[in-house]
C-alpha atoms as a PDB file:
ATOM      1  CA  UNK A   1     -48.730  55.118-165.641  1.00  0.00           C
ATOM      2  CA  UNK A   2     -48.493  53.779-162.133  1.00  0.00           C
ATOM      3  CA  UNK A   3     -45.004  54.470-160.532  1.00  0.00           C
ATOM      4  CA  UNK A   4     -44.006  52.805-157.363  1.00  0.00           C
ATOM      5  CA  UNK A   5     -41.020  54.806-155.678  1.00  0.00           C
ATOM      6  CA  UNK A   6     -39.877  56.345-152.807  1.00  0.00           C
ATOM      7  CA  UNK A   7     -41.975  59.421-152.726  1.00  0.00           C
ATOM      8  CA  UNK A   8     -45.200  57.649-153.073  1.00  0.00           C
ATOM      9  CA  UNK A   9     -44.402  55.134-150.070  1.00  0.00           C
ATOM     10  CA  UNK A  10     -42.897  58.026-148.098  1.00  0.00           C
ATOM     11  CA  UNK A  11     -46.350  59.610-148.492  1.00  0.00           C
ATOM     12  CA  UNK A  12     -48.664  56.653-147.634  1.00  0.00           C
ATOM     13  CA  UNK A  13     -46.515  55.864-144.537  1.00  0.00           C
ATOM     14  CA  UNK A  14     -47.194  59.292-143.143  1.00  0.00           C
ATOM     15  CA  UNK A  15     -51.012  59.346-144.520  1.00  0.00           C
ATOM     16  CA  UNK A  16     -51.247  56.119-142.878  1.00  0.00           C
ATOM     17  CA  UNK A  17     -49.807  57.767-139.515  1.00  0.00           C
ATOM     18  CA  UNK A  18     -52.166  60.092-139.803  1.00  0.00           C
ATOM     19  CA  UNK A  19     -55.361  57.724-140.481  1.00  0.00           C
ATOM     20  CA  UNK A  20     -57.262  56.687-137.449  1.00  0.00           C
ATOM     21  CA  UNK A  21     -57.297  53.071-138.397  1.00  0.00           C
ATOM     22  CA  UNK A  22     -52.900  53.240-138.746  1.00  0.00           C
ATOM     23  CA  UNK A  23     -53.237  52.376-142.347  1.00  0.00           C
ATOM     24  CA  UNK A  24     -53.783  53.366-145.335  1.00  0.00           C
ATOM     25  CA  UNK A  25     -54.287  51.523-149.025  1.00  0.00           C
ATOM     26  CA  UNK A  26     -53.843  52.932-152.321  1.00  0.00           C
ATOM     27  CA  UNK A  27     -55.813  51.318-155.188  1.00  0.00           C
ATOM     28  CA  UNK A  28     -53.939  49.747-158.151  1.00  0.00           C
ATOM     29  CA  UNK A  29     -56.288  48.742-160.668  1.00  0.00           C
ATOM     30  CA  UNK A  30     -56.605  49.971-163.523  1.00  0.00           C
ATOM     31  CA  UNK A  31     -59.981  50.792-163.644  1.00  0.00           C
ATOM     32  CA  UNK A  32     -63.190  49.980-160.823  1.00  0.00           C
ATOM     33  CA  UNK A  33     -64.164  47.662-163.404  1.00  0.00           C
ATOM     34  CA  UNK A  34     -61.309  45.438-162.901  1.00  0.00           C
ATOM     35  CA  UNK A  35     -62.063  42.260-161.362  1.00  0.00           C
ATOM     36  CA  UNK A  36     -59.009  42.038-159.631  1.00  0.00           C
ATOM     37  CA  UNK A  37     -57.737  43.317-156.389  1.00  0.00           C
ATOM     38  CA  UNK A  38     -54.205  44.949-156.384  1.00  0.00           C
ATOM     39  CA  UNK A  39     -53.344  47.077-154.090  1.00  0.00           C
ATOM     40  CA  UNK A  40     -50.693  48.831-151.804  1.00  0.00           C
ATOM     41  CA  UNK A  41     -51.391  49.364-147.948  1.00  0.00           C
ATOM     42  CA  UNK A  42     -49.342  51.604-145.812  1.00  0.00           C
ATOM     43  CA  UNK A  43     -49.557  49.663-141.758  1.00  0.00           C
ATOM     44  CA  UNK A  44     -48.697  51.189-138.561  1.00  0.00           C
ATOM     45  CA  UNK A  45     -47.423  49.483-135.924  1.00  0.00           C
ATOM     46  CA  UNK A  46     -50.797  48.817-133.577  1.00  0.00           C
ATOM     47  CA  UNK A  47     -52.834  48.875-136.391  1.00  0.00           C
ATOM     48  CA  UNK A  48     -55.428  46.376-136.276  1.00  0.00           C
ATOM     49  CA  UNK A  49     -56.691  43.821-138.845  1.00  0.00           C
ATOM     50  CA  UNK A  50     -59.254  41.779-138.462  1.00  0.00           C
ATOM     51  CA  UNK A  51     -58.690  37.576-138.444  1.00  0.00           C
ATOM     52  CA  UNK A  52     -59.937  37.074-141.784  1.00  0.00           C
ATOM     53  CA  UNK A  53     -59.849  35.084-145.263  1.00  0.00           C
ATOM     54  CA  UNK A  54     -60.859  34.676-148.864  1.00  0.00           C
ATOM     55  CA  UNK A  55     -62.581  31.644-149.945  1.00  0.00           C
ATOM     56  CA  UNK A  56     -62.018  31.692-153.648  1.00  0.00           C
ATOM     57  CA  UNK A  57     -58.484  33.195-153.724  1.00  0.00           C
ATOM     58  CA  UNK A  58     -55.119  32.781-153.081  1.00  0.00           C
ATOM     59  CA  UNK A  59     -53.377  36.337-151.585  1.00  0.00           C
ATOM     60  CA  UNK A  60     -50.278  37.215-152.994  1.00  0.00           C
ATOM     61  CA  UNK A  61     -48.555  39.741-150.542  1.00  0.00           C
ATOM     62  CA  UNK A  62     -45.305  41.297-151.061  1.00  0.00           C
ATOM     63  CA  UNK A  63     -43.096  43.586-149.050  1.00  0.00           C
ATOM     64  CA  UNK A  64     -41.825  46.640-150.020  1.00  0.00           C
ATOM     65  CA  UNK A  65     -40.581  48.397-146.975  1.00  0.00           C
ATOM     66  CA  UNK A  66     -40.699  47.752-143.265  1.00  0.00           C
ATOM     67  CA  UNK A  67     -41.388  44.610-140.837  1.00  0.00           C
ATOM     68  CA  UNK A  68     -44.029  42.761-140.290  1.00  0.00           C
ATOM     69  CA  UNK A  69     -45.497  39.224-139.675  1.00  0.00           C
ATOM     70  CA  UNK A  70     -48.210  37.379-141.769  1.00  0.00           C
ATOM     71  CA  UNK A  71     -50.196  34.882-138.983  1.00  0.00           C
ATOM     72  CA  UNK A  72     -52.171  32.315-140.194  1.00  0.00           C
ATOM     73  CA  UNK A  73     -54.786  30.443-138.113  1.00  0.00           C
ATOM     74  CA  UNK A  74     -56.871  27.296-137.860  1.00  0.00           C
ATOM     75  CA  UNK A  75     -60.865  27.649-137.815  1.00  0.00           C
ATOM     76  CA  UNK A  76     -60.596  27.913-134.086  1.00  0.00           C
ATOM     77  CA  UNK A  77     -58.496  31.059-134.026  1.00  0.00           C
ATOM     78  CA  UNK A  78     -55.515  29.057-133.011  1.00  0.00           C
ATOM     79  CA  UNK A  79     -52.150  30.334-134.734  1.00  0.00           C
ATOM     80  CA  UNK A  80     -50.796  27.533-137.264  1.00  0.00           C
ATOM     81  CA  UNK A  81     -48.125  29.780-138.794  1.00  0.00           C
ATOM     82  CA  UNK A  82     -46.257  32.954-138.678  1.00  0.00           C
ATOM     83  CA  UNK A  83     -44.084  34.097-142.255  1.00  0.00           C
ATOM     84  CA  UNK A  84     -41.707  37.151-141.103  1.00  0.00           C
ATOM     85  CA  UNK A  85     -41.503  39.819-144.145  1.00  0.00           C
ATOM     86  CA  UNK A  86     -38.820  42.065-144.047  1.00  0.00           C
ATOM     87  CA  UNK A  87     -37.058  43.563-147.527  1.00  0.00           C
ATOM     88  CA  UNK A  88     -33.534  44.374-144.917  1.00  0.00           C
ATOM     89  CA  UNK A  89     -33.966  40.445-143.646  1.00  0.00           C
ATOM     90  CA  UNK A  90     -34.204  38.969-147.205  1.00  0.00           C
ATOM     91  CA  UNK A  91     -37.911  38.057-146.996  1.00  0.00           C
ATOM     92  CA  UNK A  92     -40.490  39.746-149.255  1.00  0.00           C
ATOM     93  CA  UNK A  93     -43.393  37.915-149.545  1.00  0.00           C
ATOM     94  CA  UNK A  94     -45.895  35.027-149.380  1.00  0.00           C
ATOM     95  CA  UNK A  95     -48.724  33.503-151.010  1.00  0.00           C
ATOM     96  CA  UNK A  96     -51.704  32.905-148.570  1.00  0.00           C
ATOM     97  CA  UNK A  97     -53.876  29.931-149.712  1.00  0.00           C
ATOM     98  CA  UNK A  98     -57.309  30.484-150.633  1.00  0.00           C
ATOM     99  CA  UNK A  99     -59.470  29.930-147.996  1.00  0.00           C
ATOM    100  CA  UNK A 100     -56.961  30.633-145.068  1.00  0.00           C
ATOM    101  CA  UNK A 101     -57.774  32.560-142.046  1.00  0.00           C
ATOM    102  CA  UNK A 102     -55.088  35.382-141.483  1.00  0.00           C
ATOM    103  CA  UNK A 103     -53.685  38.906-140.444  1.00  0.00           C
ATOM    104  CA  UNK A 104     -50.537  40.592-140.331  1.00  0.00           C
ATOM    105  CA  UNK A 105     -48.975  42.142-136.854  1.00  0.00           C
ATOM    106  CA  UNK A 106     -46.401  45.415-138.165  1.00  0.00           C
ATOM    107  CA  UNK A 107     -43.885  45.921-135.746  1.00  0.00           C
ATOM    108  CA  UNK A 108     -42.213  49.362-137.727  1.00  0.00           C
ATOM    109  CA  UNK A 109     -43.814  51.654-140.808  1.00  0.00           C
ATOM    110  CA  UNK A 110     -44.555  48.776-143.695  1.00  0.00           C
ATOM    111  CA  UNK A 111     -46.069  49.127-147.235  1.00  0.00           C
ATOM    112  CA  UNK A 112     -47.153  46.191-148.716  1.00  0.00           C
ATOM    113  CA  UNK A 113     -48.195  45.088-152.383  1.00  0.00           C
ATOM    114  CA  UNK A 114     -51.419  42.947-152.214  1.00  0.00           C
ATOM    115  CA  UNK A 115     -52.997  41.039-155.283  1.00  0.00           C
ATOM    116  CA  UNK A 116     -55.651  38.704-155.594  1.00  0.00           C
ATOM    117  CA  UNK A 117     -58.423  37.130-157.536  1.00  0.00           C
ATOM    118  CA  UNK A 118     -61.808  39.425-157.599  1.00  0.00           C
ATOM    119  CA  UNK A 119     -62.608  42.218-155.669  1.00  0.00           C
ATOM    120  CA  UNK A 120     -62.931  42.882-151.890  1.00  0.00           C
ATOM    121  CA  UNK A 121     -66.560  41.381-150.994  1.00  0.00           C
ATOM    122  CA  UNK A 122     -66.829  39.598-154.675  1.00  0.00           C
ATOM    123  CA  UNK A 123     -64.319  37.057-153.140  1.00  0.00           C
ATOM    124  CA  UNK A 124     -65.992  35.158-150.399  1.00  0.00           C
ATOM    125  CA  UNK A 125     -64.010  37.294-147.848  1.00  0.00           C
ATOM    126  CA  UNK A 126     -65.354  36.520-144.277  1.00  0.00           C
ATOM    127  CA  UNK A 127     -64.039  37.895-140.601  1.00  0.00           C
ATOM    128  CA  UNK A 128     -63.302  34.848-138.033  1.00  0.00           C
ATOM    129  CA  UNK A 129     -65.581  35.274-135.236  1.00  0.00           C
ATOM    130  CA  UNK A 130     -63.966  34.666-131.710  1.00  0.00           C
END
């Protein structure tokens, strides 16, 4: 059994400080055969991730501690939308559609829940060139 409390996100946040990327994921699957991807990622402030999206799935992301801002853009890198996440503000999550290009910009220590259909790579997952 998987438990989620606050021992485990105290210790991703500071693995995550400590990672030279600012972040850190933790694997929940049950298994490396699972088709899914589930996941939780610790994300520094000044971490960066890349402009990106899945083709053939929707990205469920939830937050569990922390502040942060999912962007979503057109094909041209323009910004079309910006969801603020915040568990103290009342906002924990959205669903990103399949196929849209996004990242997140963390503005304090944030842990978030990710889930989507098929794994990283098995998804058509792509990087937006600019």
């Amino acid at each position: 059994m998987k438990t989620i409390d606050n021992a485990l996100l105290d210790r991703l946040i500071d693995e995550a400080k400590d990672s030279p990327r600012l972040r850190i994921g933790m694997d929940m699957r049950n298994s490396a055969e699972d088709s899914s991807q589930r996941m939780l990622n610790a994300l520094m402030p000044g971490t960066k991730v890349d402009i990106h999206r899945h083709k053939e799935s929707a990205e469920s992301v939830i937050c569990l501690r922390g502040r942060l801002d999912e962007i979503l853009y057109d094909d041209n890198g323009n910004e079309t939308e910006r969801i603020h996440l915040s568990p103290a503000d009342g906002q924990y999550g959205c669903q990103v559609p399949a196929g849209a290009w996004h990242t997140v910009e963390v503005f304090e220590p944030s842990i978030i829940f990710e889930a989507k259909d098929r794994k990283y790579g098995e998804d058509g997952s792509e990087r937006l060139i600019q």
